[in-house]
C-alpha atoms as a PDB file:
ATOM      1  CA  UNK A   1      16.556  19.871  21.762  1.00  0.00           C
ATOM      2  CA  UNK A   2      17.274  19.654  18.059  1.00  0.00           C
ATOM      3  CA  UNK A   3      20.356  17.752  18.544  1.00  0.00           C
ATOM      4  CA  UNK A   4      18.966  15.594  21.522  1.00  0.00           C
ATOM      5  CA  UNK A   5      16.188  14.530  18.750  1.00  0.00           C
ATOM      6  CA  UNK A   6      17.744  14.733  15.196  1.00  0.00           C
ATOM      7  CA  UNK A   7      21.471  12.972  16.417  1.00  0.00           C
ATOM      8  CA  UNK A   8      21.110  11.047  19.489  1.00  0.00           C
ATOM      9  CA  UNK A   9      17.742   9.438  19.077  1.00  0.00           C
ATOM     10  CA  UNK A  10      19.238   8.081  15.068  1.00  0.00           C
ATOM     11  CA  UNK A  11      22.532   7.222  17.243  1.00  0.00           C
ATOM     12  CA  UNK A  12      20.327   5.044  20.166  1.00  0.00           C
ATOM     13  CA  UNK A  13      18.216   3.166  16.930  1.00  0.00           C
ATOM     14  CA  UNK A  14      21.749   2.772  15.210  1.00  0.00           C
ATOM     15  CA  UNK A  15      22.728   0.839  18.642  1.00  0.00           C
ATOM     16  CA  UNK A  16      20.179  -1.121  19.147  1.00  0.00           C
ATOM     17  CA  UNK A  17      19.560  -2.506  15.465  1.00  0.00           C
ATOM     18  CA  UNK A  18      23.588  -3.826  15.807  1.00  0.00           C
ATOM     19  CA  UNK A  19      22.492  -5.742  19.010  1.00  0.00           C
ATOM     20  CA  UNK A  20      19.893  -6.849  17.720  1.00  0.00           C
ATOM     21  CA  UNK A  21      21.327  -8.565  14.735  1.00  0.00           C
ATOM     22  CA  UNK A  22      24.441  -9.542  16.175  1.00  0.00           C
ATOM     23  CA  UNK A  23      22.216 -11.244  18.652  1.00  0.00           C
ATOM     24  CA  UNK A  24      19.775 -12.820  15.958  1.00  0.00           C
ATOM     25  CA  UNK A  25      22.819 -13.794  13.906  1.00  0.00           C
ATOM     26  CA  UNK A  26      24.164 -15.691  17.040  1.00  0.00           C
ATOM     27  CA  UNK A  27      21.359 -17.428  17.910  1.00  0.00           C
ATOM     28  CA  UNK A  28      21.035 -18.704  14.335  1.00  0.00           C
ATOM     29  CA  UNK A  29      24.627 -19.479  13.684  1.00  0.00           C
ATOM     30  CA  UNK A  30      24.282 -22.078  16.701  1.00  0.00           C
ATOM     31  CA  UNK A  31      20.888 -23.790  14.860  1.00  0.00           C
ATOM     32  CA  UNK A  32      21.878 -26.222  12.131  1.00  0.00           C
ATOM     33  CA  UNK A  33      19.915 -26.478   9.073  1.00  0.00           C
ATOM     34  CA  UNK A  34      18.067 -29.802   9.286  1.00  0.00           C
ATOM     35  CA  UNK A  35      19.086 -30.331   5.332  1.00  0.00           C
ATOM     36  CA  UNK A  36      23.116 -30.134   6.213  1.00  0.00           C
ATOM     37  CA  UNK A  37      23.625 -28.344   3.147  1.00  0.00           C
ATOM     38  CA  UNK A  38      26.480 -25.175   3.604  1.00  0.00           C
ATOM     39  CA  UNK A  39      25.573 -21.513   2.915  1.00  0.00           C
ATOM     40  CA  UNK A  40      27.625 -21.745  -0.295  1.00  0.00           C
ATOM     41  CA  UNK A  41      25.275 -25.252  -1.230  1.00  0.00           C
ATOM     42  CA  UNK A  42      22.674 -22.970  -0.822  1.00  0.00           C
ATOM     43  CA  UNK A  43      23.804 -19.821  -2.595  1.00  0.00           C
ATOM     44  CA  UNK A  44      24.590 -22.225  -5.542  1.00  0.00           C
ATOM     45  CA  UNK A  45      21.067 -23.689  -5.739  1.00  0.00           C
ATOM     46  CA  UNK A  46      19.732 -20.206  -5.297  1.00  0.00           C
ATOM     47  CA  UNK A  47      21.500 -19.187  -8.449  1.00  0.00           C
ATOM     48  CA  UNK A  48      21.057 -22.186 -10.541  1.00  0.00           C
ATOM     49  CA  UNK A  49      17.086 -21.854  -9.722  1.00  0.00           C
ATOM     50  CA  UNK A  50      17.511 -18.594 -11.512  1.00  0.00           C
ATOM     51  CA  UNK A  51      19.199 -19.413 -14.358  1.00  0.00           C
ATOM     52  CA  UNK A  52      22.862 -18.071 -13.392  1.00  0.00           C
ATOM     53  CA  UNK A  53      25.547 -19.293 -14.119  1.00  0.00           C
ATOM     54  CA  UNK A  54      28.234 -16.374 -14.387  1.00  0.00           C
ATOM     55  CA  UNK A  55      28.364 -15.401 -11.085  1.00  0.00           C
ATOM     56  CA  UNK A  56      31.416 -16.658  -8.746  1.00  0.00           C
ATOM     57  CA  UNK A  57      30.838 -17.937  -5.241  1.00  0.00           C
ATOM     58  CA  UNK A  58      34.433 -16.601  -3.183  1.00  0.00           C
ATOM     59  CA  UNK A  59      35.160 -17.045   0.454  1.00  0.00           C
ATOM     60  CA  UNK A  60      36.467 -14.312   2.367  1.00  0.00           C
ATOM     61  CA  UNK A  61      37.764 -13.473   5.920  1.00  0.00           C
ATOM     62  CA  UNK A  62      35.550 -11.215   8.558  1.00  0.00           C
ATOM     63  CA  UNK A  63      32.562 -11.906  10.322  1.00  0.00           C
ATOM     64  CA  UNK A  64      29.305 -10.676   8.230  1.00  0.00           C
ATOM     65  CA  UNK A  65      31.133  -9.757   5.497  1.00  0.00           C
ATOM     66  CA  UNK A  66      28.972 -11.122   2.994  1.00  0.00           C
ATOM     67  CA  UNK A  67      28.092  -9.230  -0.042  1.00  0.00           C
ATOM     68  CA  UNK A  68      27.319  -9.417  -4.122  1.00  0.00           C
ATOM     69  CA  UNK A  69      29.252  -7.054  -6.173  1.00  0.00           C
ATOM     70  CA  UNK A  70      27.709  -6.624  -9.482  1.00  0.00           C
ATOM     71  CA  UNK A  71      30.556  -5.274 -11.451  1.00  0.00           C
ATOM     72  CA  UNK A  72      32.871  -8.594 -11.134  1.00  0.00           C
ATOM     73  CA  UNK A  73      29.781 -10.547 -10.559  1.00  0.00           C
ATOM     74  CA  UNK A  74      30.998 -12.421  -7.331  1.00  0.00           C
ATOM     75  CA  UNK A  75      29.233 -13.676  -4.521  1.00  0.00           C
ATOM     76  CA  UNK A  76      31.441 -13.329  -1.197  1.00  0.00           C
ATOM     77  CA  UNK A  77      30.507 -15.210   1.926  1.00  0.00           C
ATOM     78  CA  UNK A  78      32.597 -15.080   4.785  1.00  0.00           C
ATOM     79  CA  UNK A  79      33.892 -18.430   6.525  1.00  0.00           C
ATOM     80  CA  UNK A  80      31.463 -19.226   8.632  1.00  0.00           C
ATOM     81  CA  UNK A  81      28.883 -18.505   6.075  1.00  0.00           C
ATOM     82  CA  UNK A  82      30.549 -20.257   3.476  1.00  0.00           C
ATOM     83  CA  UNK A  83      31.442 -23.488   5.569  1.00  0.00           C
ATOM     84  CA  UNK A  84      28.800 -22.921   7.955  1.00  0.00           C
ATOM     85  CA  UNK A  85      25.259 -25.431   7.768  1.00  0.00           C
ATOM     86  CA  UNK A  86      22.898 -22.988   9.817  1.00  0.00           C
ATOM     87  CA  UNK A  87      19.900 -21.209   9.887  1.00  0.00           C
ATOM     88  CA  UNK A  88      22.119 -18.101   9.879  1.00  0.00           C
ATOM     89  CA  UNK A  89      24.338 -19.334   7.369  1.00  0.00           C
ATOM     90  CA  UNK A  90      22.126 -19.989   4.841  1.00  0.00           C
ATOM     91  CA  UNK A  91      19.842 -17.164   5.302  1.00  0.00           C
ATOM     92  CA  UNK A  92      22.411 -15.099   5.033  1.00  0.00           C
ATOM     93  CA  UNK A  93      23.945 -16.746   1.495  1.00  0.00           C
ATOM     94  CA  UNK A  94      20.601 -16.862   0.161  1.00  0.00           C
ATOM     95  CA  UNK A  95      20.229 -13.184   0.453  1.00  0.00           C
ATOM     96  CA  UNK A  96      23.289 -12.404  -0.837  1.00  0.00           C
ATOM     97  CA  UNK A  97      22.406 -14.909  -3.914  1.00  0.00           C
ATOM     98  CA  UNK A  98      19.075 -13.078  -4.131  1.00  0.00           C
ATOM     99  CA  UNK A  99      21.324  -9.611  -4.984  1.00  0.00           C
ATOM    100  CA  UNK A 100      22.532 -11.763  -7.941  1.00  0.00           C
ATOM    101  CA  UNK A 101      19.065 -12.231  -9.123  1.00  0.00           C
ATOM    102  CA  UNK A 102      17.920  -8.803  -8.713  1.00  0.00           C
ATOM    103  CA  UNK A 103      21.418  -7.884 -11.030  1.00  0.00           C
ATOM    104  CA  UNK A 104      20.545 -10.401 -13.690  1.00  0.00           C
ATOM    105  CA  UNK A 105      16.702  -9.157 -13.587  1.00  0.00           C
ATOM    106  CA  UNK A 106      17.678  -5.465 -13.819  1.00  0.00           C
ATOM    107  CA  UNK A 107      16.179  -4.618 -10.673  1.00  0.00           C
ATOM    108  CA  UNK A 108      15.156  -0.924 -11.357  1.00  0.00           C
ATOM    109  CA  UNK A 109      16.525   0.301  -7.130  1.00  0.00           C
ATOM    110  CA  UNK A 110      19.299  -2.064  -7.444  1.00  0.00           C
ATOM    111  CA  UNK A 111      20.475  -0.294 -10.862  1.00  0.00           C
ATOM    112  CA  UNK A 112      19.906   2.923  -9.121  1.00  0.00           C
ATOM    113  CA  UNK A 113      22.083   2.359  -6.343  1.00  0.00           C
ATOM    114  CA  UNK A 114      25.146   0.908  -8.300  1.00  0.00           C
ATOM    115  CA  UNK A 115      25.048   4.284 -10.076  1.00  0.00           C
ATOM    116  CA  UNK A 116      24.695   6.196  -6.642  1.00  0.00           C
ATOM    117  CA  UNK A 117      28.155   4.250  -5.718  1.00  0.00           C
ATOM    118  CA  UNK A 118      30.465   6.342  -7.177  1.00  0.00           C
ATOM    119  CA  UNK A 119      29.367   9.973  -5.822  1.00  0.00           C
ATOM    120  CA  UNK A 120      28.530   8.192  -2.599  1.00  0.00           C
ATOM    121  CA  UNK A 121      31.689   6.725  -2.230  1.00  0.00           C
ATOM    122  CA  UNK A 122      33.610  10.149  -2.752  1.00  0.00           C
ATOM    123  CA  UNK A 123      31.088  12.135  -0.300  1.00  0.00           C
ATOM    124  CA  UNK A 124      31.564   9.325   2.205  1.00  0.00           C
ATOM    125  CA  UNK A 125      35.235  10.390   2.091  1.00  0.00           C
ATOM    126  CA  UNK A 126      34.815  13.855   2.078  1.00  0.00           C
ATOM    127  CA  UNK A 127      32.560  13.679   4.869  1.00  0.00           C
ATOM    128  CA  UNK A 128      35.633  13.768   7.780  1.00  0.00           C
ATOM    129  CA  UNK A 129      37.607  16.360   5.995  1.00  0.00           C
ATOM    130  CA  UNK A 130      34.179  18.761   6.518  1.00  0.00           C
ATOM    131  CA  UNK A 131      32.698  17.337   9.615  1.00  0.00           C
ATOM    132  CA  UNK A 132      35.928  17.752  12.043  1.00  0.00           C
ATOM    133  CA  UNK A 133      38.491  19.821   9.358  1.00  0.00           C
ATOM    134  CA  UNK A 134      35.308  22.712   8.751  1.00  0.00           C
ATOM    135  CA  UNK A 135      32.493  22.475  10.425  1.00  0.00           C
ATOM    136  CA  UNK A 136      34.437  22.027  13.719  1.00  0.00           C
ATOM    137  CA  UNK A 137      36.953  24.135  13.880  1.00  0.00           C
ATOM    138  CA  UNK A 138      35.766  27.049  11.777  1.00  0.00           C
ATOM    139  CA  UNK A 139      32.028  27.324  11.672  1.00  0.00           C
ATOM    140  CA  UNK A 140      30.447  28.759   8.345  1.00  0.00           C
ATOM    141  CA  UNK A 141      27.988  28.526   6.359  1.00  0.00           C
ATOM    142  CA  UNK A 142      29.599  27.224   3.265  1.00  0.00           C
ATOM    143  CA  UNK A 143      30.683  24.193   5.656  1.00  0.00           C
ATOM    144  CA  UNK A 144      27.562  23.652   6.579  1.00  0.00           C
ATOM    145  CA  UNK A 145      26.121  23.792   3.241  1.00  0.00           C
ATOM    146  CA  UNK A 146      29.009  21.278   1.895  1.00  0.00           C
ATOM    147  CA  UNK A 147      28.123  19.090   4.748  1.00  0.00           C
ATOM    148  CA  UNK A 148      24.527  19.370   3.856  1.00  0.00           C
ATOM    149  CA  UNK A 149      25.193  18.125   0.406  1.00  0.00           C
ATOM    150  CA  UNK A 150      27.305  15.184   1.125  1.00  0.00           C
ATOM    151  CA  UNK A 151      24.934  14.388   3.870  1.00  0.00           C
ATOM    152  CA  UNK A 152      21.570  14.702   0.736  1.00  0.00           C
ATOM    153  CA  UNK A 153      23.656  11.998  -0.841  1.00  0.00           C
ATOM    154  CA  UNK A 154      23.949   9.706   1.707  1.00  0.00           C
ATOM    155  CA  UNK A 155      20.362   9.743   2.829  1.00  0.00           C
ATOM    156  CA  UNK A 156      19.660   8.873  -0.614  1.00  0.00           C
ATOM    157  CA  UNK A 157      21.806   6.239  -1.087  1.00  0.00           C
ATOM    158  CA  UNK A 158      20.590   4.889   2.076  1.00  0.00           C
ATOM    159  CA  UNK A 159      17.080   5.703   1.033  1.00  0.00           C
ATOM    160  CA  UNK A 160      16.991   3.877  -2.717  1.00  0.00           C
ATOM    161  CA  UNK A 161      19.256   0.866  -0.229  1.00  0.00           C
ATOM    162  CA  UNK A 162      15.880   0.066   1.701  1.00  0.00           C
ATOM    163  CA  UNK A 163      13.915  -1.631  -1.221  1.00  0.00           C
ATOM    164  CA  UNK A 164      17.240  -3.538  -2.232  1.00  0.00           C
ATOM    165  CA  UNK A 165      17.573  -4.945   0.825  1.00  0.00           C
ATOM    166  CA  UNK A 166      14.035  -6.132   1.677  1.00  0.00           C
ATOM    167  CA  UNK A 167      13.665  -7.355  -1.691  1.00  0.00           C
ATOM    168  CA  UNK A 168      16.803  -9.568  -1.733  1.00  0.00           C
ATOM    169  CA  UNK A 169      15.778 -11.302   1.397  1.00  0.00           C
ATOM    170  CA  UNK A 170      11.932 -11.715   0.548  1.00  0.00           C
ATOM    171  CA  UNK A 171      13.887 -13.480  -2.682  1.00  0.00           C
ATOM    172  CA  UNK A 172      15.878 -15.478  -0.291  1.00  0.00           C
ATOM    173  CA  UNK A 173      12.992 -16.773   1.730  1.00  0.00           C
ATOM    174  CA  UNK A 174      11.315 -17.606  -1.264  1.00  0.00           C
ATOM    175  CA  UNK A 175      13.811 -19.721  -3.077  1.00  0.00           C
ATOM    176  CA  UNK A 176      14.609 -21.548   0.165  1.00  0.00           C
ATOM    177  CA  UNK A 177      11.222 -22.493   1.028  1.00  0.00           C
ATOM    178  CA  UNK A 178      10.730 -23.491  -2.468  1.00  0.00           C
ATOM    179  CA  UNK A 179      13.614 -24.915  -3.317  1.00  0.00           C
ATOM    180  CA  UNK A 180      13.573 -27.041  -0.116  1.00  0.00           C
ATOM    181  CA  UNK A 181      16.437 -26.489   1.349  1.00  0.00           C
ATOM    182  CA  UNK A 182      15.146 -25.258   4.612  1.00  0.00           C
ATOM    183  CA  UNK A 183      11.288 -27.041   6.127  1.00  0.00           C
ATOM    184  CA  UNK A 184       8.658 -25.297   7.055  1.00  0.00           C
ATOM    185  CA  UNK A 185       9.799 -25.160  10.541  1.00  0.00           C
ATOM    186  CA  UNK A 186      12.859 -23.295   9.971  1.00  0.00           C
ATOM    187  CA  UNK A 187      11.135 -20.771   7.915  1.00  0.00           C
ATOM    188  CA  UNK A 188      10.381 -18.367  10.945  1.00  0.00           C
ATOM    189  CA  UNK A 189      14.368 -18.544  12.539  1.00  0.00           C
ATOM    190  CA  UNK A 190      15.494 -17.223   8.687  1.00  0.00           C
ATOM    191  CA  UNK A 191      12.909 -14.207   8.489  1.00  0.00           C
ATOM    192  CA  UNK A 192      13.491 -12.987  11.574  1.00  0.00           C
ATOM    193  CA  UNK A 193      17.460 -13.070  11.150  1.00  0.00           C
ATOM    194  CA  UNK A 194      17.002 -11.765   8.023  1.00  0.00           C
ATOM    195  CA  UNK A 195      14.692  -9.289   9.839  1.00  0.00           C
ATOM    196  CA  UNK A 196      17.242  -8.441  11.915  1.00  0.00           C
ATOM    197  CA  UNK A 197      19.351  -7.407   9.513  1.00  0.00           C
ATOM    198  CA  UNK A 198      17.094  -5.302   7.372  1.00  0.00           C
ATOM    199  CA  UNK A 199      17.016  -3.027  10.461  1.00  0.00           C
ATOM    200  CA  UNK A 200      20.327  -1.944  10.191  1.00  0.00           C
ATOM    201  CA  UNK A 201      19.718  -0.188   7.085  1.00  0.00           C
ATOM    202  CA  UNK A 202      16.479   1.227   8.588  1.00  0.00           C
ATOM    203  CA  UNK A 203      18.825   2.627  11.077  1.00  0.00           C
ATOM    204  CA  UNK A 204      21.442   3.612   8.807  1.00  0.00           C
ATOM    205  CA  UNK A 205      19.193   5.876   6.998  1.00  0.00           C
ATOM    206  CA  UNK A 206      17.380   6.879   9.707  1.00  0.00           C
ATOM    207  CA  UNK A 207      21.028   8.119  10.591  1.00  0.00           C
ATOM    208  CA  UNK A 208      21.630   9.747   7.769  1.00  0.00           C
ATOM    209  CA  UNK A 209      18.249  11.752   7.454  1.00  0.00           C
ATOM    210  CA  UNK A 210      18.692  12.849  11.059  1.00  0.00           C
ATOM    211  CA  UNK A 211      22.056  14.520  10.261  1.00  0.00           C
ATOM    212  CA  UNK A 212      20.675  15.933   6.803  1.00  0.00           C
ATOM    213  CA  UNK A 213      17.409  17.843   9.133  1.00  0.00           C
ATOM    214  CA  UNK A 214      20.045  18.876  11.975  1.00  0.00           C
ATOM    215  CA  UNK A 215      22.523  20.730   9.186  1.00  0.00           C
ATOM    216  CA  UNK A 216      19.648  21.928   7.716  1.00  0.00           C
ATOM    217  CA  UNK A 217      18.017  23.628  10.968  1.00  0.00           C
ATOM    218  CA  UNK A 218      21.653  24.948  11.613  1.00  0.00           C
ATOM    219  CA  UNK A 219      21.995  26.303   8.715  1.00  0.00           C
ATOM    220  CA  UNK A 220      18.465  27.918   8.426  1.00  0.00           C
ATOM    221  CA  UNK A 221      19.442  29.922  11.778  1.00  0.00           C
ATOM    222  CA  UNK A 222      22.435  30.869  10.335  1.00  0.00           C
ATOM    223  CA  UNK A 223      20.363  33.188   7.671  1.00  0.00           C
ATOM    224  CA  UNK A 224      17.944  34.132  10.620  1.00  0.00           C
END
């Protein structure tokens, strides 16, 4: 019952929030912005609006692939967010550009989480080494603490990742609105694909905490 409740129920939310923004993001992609201007147009006004004028604007390959990285201070949009005029596009640009704000402003959870990346990355690949190397072929409790750990970290990460997230894309819908480049109309079709794609890190750390209260259950039998 623990497992049917802790795993699968985090595992059918996990599933559902990737339909449901792959099938915002595709009804979006088809709607063109009224404006005509690209997601990197917009990106670029979102940045100039804020006064920055360090950070670079790259293409890259992959399909919603989009991210900020604050240590080389580049803005990656993949090609059909980069080249792209729609709804989707520039939603999506925007809220990468607002991630450039939140660096400039010293966002206090987006600070956090760049200093969570290092231990984060190294339990995320440590994590199949226990999971199928330990805790599946020779059960103990060491393993399970160890996986417990890595797991604490993780839900964390995920945890301090929620306010980042939300934060960027209230950002984005700001600056667009204000800035013009999408009308009032269009202002619904941008928050919910934006929506839509807050909910996967709901579901990612919904994920993650179910995992974290299963290991911790196991391993609070194991001492029983």
């Amino acid at each position: 019952m623990e497992f049917l409740v802790l795993i699968i129920v985090p595992l059918i939310v996990g599933m559902y929030a990737q339909m449901r923004v792959s099938s915002a993001y595709q009804t979006y992609s088809e709607k063109a912005s009224r404006n005509g201007l690209t997601g990197r147009d917009a990106a670029e006004a979102v940045l100039r609006a804020a006064g920055i004028n360090d950070v670079r604007i790259i293409q890259i390959p992959g399909r919603l692939t989009d991210h900020y990285n604050p240590s080389t201070k580049e803005l990656a949009l993949s090609v059909e967010n980069y080249r792209g005029t729609s709804l989707a596009a520039i939603g999506v640009a925007a809220h990468e550009a607002g991630h450039a704000v939140q660096h400039k402003q010293q966002y206090a959870p987006l600070n956090l989480r760049m200093g969570l990346v290092p231990i984060t990355n190294f339990a995320s690949q440590l994590l199949p080494f226990v999971m199928l190397g330990g805790f599946f072929l020779f059960h103990s409790i060491t393993t399970i603490y160890v996986a417990i750990a890595i797991y604490l970290v993780l839900t964390v990460f995920q945890l301090v990742t929620l306010p980042v997230e939300f934060d960027a894309s209230r950002r984005a819908k700001k600056y667009l609105a204000g800035l013009g480049i999408i009308e009032p109309s269009e202002e619904k079709g941008v928050s919910e694909m934006l929506g839509a794609a807050a909910f996967t890190y709901v579901a990612a750390f919904v994920s993650s905490l179910g995992w974290l209260l299963y290991l911790l259950a196991m391993a609070n039998n194991d001492r029983r």
